[in-house]
C-alpha atoms as a PDB file:
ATOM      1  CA  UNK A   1      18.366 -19.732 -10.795  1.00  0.00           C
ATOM      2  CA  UNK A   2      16.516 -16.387  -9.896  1.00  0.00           C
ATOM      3  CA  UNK A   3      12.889 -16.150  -9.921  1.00  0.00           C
ATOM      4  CA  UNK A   4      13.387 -14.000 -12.680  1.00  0.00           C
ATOM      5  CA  UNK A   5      14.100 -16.434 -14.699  1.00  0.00           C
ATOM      6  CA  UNK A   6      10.965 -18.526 -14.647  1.00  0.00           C
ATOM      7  CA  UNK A   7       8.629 -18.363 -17.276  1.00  0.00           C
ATOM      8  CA  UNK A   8       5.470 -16.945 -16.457  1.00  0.00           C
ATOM      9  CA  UNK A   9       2.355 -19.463 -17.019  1.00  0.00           C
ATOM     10  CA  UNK A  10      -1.115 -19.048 -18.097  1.00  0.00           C
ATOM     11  CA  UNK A  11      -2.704 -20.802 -15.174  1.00  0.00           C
ATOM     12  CA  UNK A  12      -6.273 -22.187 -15.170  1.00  0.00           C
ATOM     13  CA  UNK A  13      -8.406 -20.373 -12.703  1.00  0.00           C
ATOM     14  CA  UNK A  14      -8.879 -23.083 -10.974  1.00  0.00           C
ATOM     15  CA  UNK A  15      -5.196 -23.062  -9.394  1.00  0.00           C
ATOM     16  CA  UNK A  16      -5.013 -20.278  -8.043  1.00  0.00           C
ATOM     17  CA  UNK A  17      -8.712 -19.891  -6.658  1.00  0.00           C
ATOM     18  CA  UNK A  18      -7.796 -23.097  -4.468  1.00  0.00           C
ATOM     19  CA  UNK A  19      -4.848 -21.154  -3.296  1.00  0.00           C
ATOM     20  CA  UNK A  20      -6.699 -18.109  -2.575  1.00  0.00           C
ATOM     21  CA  UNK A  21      -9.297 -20.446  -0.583  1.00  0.00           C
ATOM     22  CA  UNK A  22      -7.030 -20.686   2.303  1.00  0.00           C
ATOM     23  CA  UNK A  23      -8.227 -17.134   3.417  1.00  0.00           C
ATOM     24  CA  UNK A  24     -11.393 -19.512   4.621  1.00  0.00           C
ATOM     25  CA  UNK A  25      -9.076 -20.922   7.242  1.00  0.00           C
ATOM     26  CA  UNK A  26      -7.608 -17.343   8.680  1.00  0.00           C
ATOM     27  CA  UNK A  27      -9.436 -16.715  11.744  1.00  0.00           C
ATOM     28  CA  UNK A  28     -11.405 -13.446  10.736  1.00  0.00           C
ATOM     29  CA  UNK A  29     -15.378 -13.082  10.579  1.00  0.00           C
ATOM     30  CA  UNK A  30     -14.631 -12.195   6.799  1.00  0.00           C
ATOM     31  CA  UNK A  31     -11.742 -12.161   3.939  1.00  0.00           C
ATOM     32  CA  UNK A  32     -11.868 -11.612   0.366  1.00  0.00           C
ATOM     33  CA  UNK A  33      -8.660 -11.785  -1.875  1.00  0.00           C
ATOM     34  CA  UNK A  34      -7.730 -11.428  -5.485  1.00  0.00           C
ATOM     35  CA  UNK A  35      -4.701 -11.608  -8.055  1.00  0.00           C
ATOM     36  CA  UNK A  36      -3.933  -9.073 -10.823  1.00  0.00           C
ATOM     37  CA  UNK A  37      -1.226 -10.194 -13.153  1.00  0.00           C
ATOM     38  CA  UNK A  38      -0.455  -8.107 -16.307  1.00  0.00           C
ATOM     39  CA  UNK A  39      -3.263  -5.988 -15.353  1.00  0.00           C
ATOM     40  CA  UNK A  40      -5.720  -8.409 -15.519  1.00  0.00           C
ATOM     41  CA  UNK A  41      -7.591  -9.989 -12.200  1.00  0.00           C
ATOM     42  CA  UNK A  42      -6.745 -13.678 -13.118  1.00  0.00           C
ATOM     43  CA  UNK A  43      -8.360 -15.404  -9.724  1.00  0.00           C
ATOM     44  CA  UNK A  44     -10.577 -13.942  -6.585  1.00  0.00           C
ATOM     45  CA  UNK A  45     -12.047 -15.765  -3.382  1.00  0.00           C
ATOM     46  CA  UNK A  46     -14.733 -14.716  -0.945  1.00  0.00           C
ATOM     47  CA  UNK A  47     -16.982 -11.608  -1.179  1.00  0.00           C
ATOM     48  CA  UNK A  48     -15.363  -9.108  -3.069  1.00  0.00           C
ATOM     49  CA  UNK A  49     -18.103  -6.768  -3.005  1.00  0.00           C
ATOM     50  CA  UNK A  50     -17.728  -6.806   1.004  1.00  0.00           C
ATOM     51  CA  UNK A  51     -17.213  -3.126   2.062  1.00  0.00           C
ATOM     52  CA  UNK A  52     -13.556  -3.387   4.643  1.00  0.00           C
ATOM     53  CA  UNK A  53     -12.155  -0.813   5.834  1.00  0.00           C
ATOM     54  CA  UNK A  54      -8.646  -0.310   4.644  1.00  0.00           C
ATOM     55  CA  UNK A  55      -6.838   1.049   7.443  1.00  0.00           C
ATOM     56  CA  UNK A  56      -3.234   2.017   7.054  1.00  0.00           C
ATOM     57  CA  UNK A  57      -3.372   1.039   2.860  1.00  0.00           C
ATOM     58  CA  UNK A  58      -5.057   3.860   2.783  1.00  0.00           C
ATOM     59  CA  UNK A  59      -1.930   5.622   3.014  1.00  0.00           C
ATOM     60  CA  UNK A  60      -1.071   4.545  -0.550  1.00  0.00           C
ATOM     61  CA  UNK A  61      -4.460   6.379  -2.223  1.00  0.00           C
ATOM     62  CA  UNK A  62      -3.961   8.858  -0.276  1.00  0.00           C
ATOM     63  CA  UNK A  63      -0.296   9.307  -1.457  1.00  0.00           C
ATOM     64  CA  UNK A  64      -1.798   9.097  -4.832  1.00  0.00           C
ATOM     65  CA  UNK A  65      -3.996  11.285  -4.544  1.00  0.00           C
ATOM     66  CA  UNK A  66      -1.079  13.549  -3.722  1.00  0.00           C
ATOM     67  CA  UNK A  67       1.034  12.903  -6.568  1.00  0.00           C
ATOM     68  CA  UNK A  68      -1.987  14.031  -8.946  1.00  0.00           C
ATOM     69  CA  UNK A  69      -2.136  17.558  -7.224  1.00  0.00           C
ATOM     70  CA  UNK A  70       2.023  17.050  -7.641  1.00  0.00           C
ATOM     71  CA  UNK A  71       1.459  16.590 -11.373  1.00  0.00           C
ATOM     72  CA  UNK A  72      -1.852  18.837 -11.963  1.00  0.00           C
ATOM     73  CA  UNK A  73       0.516  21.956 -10.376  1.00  0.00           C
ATOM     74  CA  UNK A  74      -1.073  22.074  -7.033  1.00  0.00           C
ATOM     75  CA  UNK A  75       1.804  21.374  -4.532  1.00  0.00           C
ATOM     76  CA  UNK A  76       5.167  20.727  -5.027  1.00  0.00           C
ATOM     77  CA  UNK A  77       6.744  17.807  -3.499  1.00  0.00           C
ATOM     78  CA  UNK A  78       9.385  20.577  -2.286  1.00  0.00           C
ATOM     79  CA  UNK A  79       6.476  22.607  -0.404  1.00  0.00           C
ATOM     80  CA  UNK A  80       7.084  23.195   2.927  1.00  0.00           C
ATOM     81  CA  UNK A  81       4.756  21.306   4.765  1.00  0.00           C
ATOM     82  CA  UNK A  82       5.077  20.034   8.692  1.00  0.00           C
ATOM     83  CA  UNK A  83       7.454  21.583  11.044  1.00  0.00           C
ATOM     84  CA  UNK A  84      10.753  23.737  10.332  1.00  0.00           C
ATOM     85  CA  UNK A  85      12.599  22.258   7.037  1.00  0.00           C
ATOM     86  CA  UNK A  86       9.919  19.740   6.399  1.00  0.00           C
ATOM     87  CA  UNK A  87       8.405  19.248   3.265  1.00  0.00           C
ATOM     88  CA  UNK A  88       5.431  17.191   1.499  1.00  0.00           C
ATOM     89  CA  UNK A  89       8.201  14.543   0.232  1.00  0.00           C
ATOM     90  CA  UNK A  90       8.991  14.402   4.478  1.00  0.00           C
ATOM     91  CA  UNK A  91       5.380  14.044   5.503  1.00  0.00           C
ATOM     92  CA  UNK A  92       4.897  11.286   2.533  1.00  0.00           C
ATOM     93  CA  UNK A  93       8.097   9.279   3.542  1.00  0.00           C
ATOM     94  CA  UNK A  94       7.439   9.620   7.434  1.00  0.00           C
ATOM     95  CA  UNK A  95      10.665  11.433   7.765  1.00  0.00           C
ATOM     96  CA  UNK A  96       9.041  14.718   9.215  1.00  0.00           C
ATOM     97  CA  UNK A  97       9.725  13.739  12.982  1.00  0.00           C
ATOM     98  CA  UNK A  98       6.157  13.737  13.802  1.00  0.00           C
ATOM     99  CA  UNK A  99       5.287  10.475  15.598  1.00  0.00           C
ATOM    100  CA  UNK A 100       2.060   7.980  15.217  1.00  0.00           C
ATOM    101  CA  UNK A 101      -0.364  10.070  15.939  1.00  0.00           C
ATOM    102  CA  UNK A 102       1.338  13.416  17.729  1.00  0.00           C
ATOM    103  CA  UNK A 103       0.671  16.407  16.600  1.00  0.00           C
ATOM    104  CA  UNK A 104       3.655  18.099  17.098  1.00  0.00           C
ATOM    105  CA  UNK A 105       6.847  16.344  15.868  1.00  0.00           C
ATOM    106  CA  UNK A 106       8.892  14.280  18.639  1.00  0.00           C
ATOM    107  CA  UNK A 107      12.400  14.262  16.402  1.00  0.00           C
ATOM    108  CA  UNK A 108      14.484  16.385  14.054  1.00  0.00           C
ATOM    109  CA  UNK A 109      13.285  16.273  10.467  1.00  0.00           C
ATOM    110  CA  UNK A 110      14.956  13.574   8.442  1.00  0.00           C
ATOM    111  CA  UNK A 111      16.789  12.087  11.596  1.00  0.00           C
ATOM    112  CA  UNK A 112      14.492   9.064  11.799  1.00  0.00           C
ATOM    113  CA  UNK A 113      12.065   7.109   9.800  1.00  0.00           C
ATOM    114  CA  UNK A 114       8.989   7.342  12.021  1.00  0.00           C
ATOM    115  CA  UNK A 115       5.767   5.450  10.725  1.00  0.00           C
ATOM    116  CA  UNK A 116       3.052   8.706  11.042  1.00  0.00           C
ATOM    117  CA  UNK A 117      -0.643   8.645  10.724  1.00  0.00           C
ATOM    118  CA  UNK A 118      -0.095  12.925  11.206  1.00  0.00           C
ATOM    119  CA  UNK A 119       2.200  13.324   8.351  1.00  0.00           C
ATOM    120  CA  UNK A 120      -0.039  11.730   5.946  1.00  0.00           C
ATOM    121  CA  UNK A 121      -2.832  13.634   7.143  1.00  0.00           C
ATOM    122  CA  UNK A 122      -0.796  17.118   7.156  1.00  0.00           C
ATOM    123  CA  UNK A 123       0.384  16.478   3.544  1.00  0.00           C
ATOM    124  CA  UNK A 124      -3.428  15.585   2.802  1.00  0.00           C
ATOM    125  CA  UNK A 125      -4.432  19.182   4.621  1.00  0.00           C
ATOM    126  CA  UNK A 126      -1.926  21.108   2.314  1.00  0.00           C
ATOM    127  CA  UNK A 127      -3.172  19.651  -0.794  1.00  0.00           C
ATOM    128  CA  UNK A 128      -7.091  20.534   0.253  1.00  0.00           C
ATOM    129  CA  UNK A 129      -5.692  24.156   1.234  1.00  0.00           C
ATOM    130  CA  UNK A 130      -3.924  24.102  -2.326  1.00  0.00           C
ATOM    131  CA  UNK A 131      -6.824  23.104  -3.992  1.00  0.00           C
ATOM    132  CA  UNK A 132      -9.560  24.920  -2.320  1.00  0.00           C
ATOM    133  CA  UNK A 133     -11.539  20.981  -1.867  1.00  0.00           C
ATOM    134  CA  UNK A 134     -11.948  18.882   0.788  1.00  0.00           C
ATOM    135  CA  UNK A 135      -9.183  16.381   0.475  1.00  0.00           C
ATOM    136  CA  UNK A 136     -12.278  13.448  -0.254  1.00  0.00           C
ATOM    137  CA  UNK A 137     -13.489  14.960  -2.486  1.00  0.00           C
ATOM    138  CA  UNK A 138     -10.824  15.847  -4.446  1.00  0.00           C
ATOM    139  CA  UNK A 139      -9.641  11.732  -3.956  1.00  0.00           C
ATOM    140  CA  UNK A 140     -13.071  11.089  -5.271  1.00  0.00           C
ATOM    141  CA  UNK A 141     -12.452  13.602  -8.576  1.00  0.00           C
ATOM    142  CA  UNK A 142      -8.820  11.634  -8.534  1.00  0.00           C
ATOM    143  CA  UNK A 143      -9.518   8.489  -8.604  1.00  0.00           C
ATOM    144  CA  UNK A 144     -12.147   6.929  -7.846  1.00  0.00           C
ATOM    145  CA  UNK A 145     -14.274   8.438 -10.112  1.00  0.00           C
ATOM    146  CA  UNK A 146     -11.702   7.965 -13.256  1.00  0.00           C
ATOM    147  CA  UNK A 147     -10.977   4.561 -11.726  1.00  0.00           C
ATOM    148  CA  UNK A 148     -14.322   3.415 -11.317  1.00  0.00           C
ATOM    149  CA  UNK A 149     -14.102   2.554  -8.069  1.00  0.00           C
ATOM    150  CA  UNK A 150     -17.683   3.114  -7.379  1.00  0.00           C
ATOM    151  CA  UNK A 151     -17.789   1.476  -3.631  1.00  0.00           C
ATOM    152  CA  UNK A 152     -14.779   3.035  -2.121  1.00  0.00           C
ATOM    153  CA  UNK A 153     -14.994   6.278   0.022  1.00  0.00           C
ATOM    154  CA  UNK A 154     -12.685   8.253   2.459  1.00  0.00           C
ATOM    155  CA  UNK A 155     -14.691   8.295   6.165  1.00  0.00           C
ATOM    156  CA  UNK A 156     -12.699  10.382   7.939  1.00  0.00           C
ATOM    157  CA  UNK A 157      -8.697  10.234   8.215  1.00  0.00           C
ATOM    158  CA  UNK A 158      -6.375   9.901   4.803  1.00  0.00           C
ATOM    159  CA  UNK A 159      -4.304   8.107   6.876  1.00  0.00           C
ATOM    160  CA  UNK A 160      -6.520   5.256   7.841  1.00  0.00           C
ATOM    161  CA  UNK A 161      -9.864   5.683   6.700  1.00  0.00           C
ATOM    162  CA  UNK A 162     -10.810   5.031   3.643  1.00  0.00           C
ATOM    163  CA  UNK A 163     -13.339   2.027   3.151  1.00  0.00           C
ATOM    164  CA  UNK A 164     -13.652  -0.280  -0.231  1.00  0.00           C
ATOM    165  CA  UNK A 165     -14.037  -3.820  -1.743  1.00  0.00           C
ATOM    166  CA  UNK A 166     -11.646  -6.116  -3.388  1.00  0.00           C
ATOM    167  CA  UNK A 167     -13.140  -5.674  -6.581  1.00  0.00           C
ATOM    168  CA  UNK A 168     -12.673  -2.248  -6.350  1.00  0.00           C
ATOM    169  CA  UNK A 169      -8.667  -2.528  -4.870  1.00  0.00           C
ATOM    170  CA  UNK A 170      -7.834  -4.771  -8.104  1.00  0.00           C
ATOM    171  CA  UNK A 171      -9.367  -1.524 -10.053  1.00  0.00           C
ATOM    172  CA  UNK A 172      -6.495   0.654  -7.565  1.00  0.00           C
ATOM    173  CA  UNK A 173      -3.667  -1.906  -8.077  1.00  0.00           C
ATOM    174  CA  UNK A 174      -3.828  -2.249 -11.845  1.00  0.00           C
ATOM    175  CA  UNK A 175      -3.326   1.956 -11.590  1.00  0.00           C
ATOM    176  CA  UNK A 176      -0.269   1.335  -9.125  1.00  0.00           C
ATOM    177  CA  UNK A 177       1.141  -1.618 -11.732  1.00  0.00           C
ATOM    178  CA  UNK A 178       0.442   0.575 -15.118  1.00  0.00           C
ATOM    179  CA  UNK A 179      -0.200   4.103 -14.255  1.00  0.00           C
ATOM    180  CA  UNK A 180      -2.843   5.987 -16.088  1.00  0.00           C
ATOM    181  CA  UNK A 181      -3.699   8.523 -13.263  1.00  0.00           C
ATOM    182  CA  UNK A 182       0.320  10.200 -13.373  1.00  0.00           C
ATOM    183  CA  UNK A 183       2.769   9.842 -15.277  1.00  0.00           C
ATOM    184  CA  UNK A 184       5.305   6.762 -15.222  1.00  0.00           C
ATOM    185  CA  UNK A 185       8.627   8.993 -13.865  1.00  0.00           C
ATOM    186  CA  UNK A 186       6.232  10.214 -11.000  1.00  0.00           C
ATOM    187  CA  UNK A 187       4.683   6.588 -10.163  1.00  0.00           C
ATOM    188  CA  UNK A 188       8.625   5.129 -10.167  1.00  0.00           C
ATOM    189  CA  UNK A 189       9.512   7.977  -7.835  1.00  0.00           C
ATOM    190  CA  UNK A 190       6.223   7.048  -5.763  1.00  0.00           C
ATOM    191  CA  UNK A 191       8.101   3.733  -5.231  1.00  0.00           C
ATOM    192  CA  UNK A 192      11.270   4.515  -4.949  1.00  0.00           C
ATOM    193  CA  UNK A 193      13.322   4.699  -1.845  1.00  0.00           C
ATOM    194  CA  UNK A 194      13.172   7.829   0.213  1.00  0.00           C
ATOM    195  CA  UNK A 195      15.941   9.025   2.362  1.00  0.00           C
ATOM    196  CA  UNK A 196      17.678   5.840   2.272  1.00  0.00           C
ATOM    197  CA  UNK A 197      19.601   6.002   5.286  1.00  0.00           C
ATOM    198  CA  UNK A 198      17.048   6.365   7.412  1.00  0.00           C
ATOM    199  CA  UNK A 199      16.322   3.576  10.182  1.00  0.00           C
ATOM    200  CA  UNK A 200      12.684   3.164  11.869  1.00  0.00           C
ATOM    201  CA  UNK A 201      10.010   0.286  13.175  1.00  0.00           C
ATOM    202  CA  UNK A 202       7.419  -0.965  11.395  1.00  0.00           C
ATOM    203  CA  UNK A 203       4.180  -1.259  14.020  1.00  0.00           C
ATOM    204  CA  UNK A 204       3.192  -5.012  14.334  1.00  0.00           C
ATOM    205  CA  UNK A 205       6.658  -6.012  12.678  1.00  0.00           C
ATOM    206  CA  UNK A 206       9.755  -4.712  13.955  1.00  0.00           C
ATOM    207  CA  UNK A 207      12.945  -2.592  13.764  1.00  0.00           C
ATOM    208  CA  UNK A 208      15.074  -2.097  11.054  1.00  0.00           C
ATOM    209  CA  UNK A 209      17.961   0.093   9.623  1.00  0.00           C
ATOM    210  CA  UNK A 210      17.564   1.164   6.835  1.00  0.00           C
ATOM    211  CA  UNK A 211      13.767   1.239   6.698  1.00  0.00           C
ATOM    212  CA  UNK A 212      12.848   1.438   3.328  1.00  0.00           C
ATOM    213  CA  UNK A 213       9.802   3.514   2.308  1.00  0.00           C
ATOM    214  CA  UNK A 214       8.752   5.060  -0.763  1.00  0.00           C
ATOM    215  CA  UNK A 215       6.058   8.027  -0.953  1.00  0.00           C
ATOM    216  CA  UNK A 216       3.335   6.815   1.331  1.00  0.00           C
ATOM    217  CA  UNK A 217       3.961   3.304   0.153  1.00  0.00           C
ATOM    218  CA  UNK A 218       6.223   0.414   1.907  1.00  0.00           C
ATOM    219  CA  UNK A 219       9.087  -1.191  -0.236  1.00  0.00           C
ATOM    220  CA  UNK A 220       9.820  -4.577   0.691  1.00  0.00           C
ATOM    221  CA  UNK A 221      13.882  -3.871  -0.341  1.00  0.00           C
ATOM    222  CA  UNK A 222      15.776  -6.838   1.986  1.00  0.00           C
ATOM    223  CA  UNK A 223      13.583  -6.584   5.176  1.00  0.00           C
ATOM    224  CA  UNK A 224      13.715  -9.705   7.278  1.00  0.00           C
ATOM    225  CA  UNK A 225      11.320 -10.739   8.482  1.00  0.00           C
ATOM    226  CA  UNK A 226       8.577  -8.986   6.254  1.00  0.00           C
ATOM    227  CA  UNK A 227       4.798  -9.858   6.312  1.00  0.00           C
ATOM    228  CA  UNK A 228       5.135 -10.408   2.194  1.00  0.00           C
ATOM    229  CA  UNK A 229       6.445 -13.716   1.256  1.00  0.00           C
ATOM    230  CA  UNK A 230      10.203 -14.955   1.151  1.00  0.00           C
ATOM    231  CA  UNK A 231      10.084 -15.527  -3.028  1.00  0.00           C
ATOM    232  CA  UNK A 232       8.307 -11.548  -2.733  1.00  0.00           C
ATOM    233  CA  UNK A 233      11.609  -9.603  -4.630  1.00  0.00           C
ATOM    234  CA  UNK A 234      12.996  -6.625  -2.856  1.00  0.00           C
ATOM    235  CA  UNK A 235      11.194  -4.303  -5.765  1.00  0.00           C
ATOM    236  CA  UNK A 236       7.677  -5.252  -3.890  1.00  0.00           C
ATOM    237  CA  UNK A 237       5.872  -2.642  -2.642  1.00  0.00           C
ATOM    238  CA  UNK A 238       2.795  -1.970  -0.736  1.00  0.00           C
ATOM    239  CA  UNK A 239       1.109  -1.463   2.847  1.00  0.00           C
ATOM    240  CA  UNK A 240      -0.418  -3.340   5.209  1.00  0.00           C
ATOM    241  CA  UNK A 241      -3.194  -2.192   7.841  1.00  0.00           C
ATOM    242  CA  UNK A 242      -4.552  -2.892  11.324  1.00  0.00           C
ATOM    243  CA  UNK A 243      -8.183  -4.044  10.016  1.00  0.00           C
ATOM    244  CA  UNK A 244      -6.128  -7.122   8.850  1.00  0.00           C
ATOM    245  CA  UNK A 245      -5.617  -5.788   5.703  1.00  0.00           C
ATOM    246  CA  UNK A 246      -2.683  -6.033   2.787  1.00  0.00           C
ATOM    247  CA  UNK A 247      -1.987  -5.434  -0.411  1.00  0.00           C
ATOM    248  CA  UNK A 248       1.079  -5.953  -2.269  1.00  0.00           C
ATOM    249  CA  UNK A 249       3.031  -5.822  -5.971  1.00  0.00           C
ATOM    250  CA  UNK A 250       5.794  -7.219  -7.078  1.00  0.00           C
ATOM    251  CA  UNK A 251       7.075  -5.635 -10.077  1.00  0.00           C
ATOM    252  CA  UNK A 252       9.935  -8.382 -11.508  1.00  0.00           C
ATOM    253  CA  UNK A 253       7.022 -10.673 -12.032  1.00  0.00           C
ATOM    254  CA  UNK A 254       4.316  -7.797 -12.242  1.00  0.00           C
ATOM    255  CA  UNK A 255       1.735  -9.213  -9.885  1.00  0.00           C
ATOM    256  CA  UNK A 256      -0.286  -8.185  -7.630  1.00  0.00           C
ATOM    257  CA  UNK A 257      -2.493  -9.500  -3.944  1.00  0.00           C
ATOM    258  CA  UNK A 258      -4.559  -7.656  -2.504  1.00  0.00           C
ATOM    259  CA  UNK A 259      -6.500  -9.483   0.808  1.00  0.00           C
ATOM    260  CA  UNK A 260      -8.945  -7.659   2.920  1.00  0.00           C
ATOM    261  CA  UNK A 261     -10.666  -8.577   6.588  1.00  0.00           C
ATOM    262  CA  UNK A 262     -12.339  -7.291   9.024  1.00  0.00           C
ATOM    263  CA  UNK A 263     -10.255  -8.283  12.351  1.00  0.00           C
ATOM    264  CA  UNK A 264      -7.584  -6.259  13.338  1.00  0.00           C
ATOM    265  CA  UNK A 265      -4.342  -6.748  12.911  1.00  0.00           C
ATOM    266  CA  UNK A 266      -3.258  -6.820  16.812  1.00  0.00           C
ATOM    267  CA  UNK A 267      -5.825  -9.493  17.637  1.00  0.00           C
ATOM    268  CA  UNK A 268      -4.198 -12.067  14.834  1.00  0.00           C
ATOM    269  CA  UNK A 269      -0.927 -10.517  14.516  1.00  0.00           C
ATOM    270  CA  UNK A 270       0.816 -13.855  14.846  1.00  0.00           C
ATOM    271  CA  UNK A 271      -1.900 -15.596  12.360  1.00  0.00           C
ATOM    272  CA  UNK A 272      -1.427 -13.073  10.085  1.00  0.00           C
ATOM    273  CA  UNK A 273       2.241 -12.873  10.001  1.00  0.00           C
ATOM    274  CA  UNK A 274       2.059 -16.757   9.385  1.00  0.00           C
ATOM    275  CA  UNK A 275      -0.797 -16.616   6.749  1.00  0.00           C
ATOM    276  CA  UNK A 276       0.620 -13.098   4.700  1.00  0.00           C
ATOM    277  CA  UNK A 277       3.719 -14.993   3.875  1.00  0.00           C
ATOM    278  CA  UNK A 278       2.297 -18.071   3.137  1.00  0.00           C
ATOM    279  CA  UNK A 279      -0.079 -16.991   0.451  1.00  0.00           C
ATOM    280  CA  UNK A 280       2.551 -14.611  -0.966  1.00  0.00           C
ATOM    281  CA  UNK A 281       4.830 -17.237  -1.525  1.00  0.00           C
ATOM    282  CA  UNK A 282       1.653 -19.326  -2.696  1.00  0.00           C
ATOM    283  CA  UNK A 283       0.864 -17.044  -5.355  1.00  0.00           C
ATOM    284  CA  UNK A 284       4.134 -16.327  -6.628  1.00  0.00           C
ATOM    285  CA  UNK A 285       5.036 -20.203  -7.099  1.00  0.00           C
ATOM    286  CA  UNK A 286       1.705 -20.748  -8.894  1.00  0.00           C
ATOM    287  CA  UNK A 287       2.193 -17.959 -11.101  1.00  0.00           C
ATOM    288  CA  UNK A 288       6.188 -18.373 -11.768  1.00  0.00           C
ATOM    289  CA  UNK A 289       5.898 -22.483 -11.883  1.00  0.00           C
ATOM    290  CA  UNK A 290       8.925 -21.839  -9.208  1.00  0.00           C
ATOM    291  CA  UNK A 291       9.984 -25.039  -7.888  1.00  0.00           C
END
């Protein structure tokens, strides 16, 4: 039987909080989780007020952020952003050949999927040269003002610097699950596979071919291993970051996690990829009633 095929429950808060309680035990000076399921936060743990700093997840706002300039008639996923025959869609899906953090690109364009801190920023650059605003503030006019996310903020990169809380992620997930910000064919192409052929690492994780990635946001497709859980289906999609943060949804059963700390990722990496998993998988049984 596939996990599609369990009926979803209406769980008493109770279950799931106990569940989520297991952040206690991850060795981190602080975590804070929550649920969202049917775009409603159904169960939260720890201090979700707690300012983290995103890291890498804030790839996906800032994608966002992009695809409302996309939609308001700003840029053009087809602009020519990056080096020679690059565009926006490139920089988004790390396809532009620039590498971590290089500023000038280390492989053809398209040739390899190469996770990019530079390409995010460079499509962030042409969409505050588009729009004649700094790129946080126009994130702030975006969404977190419309959003209400009244404790989240871009620092410095849009590749790995925007800080917020867990209540204030649910308020950004719910938006990814039910889009209110763009429209529904632009949020589906958000998450759907770019350049499908393309092979690449994941930091932290590992190789793989294909590497699956949407705009600025991960898709779990059939990744093994994966720091979501084994029942996660391959329509999940998300990011993770080196502050020991992640945030996932998985749209068959439309739930979402969201888990923030304040450790990085490369001093718990082999925690983390133990704990992820194990909450995913958690979560999803509690919520599914799968056996």
């Amino acid at each position: 039987m596939s996990l599609n095929s369990f009926a979803l429950l209406a769980l008493p808060d109770s279950s799931l909080t106990s569940i989520l309680a297991s952040v206690d035990e991850w060795p981190v000076p602080h975590g804070a989780t929550a649920v969202v399921h049917h775009g409603t936060v159904i169960a939260t743990h720890g201090e979700t007020d707690r300012v983290f700093r995103l890291a890498s997840i804030s790839k996906v706002i800032t994608s966002w952020t992009c695809l409302i300039a996309v939609e308001e008639g700003s840029v053009s996923l087809d602009d020519a952003v990056g080096p020679p025959g690059s565009t926006l869609r490139h920089c988004l899906a790390h396809a532009a050949g620039y590498g971590f953090d290089t500023s000038n690109p280390i492989m053809g364009v398209g040739k390899r999927r190469i996770y990019s801190n530079t390409g995010i920023e460079m499509a962030a650059s042409h969409v505050a040269e588009r729009t004649g605003m700094m790129f946080g503030d126009y994130m702030n006019e975006a969404i977190f003002e419309p959003l209400v996310m009244s404790d989240t903020s871009l620092k410095a990169s849009p590749a790995y610097a925007v800080l917020s809380t867990v209540d204030d992620m649910s308020l950004f997930m719910k938006e990814l699950m039910h889009p209110t910000l763009i429209s529904s064919a632009t949020a589906h192409e958000a998450t759907t596979i770019q350049y499908p052929e393309l092979g690449g690492v994941i930091p932290g994780l590992g190789s793989y071919k294909p590497n699956p990635w949407g705009l600025g946001i991960e898709i779990r497709d059939h990744k093994q291993p994966h720091w979501t859980g084994s029942l996660n289906s391959p329509q999940t999609f998300g990011h993770f970051g080196g502050s020991g943060t992640m945030m996932w949804i998985d749209k068959s059963i439309d739930v979402g996690v969201i888990a923030l700390t304040n450790r990085n990722f490369d001093e718990w990496s082999t925690e983390a990829l133990v704990a992820w998993p194990s909450l995913s998988d958690a979560v999803i049984r509690a919520i599914t009633n799968h056996a």
